[in-house]
C-alpha atoms as a PDB file:
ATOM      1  CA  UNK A   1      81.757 -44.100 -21.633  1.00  0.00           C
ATOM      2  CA  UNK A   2      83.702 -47.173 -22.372  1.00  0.00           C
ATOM      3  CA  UNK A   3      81.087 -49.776 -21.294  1.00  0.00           C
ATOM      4  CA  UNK A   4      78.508 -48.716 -23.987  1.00  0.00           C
ATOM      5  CA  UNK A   5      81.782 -50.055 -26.190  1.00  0.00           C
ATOM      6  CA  UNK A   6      82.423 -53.248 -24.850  1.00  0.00           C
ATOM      7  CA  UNK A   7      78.642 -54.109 -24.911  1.00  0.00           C
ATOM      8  CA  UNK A   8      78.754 -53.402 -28.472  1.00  0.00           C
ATOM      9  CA  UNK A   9      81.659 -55.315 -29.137  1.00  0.00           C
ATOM     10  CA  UNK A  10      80.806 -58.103 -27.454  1.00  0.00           C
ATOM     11  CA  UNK A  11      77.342 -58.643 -29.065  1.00  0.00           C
ATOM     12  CA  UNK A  12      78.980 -58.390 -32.440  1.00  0.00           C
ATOM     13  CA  UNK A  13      81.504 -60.982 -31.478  1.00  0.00           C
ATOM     14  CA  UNK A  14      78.805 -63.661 -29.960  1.00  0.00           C
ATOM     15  CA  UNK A  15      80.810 -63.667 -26.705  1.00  0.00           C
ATOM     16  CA  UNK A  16      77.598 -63.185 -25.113  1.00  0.00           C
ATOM     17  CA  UNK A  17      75.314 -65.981 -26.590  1.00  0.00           C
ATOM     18  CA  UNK A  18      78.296 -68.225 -26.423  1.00  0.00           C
ATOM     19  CA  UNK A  19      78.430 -67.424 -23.006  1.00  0.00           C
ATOM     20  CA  UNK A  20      74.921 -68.438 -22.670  1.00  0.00           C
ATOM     21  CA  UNK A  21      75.692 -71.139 -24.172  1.00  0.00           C
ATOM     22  CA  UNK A  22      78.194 -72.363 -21.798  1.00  0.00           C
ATOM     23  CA  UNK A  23      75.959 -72.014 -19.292  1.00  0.00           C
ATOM     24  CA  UNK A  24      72.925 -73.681 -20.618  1.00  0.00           C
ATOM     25  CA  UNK A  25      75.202 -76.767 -21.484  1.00  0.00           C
ATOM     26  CA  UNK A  26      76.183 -76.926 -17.566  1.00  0.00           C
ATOM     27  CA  UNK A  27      80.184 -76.499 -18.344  1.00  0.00           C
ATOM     28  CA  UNK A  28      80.278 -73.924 -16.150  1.00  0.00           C
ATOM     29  CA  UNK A  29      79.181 -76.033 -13.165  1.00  0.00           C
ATOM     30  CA  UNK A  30      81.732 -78.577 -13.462  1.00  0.00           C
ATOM     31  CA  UNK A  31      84.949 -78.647 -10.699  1.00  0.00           C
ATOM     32  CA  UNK A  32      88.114 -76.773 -12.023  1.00  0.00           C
ATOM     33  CA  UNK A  33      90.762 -78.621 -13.256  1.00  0.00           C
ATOM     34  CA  UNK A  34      94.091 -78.232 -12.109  1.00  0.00           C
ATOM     35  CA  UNK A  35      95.598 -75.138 -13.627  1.00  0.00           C
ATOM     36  CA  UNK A  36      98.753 -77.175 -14.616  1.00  0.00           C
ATOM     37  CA  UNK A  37      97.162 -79.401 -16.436  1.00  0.00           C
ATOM     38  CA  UNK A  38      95.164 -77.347 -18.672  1.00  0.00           C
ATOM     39  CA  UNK A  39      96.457 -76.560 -22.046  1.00  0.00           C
ATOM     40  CA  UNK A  40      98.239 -73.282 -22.477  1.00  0.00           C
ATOM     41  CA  UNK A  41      95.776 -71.680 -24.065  1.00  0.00           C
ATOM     42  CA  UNK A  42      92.792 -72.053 -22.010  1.00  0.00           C
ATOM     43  CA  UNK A  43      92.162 -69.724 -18.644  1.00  0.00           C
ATOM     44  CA  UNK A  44      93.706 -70.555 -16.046  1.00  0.00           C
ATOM     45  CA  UNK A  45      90.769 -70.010 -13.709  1.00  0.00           C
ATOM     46  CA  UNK A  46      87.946 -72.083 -13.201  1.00  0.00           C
ATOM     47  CA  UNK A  47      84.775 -71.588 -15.628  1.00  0.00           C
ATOM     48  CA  UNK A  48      82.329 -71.390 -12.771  1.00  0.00           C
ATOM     49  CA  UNK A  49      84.083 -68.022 -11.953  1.00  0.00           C
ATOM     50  CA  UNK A  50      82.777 -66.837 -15.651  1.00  0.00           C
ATOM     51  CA  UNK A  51      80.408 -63.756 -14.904  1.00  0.00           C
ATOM     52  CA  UNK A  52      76.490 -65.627 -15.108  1.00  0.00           C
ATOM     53  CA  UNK A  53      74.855 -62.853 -17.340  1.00  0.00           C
ATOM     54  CA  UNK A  54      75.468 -60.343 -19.831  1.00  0.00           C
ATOM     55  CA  UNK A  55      75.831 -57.516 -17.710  1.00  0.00           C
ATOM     56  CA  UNK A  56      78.903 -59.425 -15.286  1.00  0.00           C
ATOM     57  CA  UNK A  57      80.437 -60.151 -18.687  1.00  0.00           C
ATOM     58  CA  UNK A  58      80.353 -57.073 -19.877  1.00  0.00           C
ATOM     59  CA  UNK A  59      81.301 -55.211 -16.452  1.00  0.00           C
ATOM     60  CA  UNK A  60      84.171 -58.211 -16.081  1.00  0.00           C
ATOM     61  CA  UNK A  61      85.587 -56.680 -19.580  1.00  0.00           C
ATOM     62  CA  UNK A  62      85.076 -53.350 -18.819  1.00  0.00           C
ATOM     63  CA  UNK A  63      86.628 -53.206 -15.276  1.00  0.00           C
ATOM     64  CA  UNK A  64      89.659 -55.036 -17.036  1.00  0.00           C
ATOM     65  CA  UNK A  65      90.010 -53.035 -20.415  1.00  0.00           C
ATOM     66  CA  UNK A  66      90.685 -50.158 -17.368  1.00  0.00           C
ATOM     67  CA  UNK A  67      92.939 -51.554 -15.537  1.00  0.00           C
ATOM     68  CA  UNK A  68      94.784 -52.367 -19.092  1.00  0.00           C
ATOM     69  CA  UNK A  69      94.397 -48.209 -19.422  1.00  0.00           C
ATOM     70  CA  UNK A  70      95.970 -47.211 -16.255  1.00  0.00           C
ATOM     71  CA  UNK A  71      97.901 -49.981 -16.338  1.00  0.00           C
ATOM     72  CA  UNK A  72      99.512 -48.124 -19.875  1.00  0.00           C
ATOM     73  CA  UNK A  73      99.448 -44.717 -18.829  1.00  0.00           C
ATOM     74  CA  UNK A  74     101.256 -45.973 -15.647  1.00  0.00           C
ATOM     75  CA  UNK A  75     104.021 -47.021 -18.047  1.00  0.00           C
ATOM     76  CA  UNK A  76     103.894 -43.856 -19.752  1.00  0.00           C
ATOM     77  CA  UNK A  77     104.531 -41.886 -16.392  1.00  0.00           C
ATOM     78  CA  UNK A  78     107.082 -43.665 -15.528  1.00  0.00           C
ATOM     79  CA  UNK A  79     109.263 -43.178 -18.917  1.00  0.00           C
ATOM     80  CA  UNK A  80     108.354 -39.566 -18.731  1.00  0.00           C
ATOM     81  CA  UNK A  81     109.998 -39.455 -15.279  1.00  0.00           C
ATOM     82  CA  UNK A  82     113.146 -42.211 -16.219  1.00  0.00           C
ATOM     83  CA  UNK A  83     113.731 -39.016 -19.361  1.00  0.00           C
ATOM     84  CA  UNK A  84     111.757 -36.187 -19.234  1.00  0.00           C
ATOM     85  CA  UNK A  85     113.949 -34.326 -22.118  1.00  0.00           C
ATOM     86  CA  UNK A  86     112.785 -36.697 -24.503  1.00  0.00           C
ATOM     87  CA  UNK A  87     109.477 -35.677 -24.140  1.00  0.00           C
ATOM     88  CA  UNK A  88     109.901 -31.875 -23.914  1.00  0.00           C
ATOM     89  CA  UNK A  89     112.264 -32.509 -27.367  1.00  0.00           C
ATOM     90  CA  UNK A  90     109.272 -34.358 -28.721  1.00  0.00           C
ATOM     91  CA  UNK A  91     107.201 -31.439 -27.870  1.00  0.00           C
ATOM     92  CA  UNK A  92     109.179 -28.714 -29.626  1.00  0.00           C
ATOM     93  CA  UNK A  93     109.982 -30.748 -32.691  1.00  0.00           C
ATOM     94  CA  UNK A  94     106.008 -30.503 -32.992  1.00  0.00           C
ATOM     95  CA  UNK A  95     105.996 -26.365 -32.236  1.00  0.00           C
ATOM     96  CA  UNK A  96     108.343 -25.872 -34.747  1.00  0.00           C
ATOM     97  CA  UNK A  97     106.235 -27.380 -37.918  1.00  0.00           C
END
């Protein structure tokens, strides 16, 4: 349900002509540079790594806008279980409009 999204989004945003791009230019094929030496904000893994087509991109975004998800409701989980009372409080505040 979420990929349909991401595609979307990433169209809109060129990512995926710019990614073409990239690859048409031949950036992609050069070595990596060392990771400490690239500026901050630039990734930290090498561009050849990049997904080659439209679908890895968009998979490569997908797979990590879920593990962003879980990664959140993970948090979630774990503050209900540091104070569950705050939640049930929440709950009833929200029974008694």
């Amino acid at each position: 349900m979420l990929r349909p999204i991401i595609a979307d989004a990433l169209d809109k945003t060129g990512a995926v002509s710019k990614l073409a791009m990239l690859r048409a230019s031949g950036l992609l094929d050069r070595p990596a540079q060392d990771a400490a030496a690239a500026p901050v904000d630039r990734p930290k893994r090498p561009l050849a790594e990049l997904p080659s087509s439209r679908d890895g991109l968009i998979d490569t975004v997908t797979d990590q806008a879920m593990r962003g998800i879980f990664k959140y409701i993970g948090r979630q989980e774990d503050k209900i279980r540091d104070d569950p009372t705050e939640l049930a409080f929440k709950l009833l505040e929200h029974m008694d409009r």
